[in-house]
C-alpha atoms as a PDB file:
ATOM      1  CA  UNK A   1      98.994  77.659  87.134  1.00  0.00           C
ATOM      2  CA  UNK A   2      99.141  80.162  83.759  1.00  0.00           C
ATOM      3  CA  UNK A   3      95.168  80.544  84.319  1.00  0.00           C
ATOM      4  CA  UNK A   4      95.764  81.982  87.704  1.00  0.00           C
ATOM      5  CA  UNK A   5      98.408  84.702  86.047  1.00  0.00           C
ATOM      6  CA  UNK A   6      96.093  85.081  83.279  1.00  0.00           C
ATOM      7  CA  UNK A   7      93.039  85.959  85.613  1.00  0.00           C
ATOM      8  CA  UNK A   8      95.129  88.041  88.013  1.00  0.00           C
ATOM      9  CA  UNK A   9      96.155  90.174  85.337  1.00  0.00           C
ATOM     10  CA  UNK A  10      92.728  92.084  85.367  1.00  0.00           C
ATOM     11  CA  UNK A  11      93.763  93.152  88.992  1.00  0.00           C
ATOM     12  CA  UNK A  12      96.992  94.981  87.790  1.00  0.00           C
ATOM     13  CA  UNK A  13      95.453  98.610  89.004  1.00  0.00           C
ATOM     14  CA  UNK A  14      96.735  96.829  92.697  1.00  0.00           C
ATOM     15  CA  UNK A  15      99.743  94.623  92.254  1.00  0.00           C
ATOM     16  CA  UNK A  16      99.221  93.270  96.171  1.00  0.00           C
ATOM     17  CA  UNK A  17      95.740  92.171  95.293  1.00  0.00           C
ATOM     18  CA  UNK A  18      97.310  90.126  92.147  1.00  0.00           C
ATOM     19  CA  UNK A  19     100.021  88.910  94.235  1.00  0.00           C
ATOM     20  CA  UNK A  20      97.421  87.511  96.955  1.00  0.00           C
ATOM     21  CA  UNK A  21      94.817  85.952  93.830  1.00  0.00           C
ATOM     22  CA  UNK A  22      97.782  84.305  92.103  1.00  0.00           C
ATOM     23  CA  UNK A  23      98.863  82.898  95.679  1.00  0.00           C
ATOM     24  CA  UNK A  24      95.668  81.479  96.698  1.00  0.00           C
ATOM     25  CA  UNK A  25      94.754  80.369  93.200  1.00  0.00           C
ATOM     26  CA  UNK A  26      98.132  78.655  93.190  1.00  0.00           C
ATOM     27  CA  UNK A  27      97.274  76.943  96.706  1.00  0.00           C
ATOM     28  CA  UNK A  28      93.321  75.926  95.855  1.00  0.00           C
ATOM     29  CA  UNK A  29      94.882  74.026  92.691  1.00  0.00           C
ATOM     30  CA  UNK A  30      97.621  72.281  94.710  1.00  0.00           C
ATOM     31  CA  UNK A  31      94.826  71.064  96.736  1.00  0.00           C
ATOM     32  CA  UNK A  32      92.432  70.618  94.152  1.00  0.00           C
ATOM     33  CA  UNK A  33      95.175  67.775  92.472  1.00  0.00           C
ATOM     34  CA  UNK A  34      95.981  66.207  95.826  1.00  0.00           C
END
């Protein structure tokens, strides 16, 4: 989960574009470990 914060950190210039990558990053990797 600190990846996706680390990667959405490029995207600061639009913090609703971070928001959404660190969102859907978050819910690829729950399904990724279920």
């Amino acid at each position: 989960m600190l990846l996706c914060y680390i990667k959405a950190e490029f995207s600061k210039e639009n913090l609703f574009v971070t928001n959404v990558r660190v969102y859907i990053c978050i819910k690829l990797k729950k399904y990724t470990k279920a």
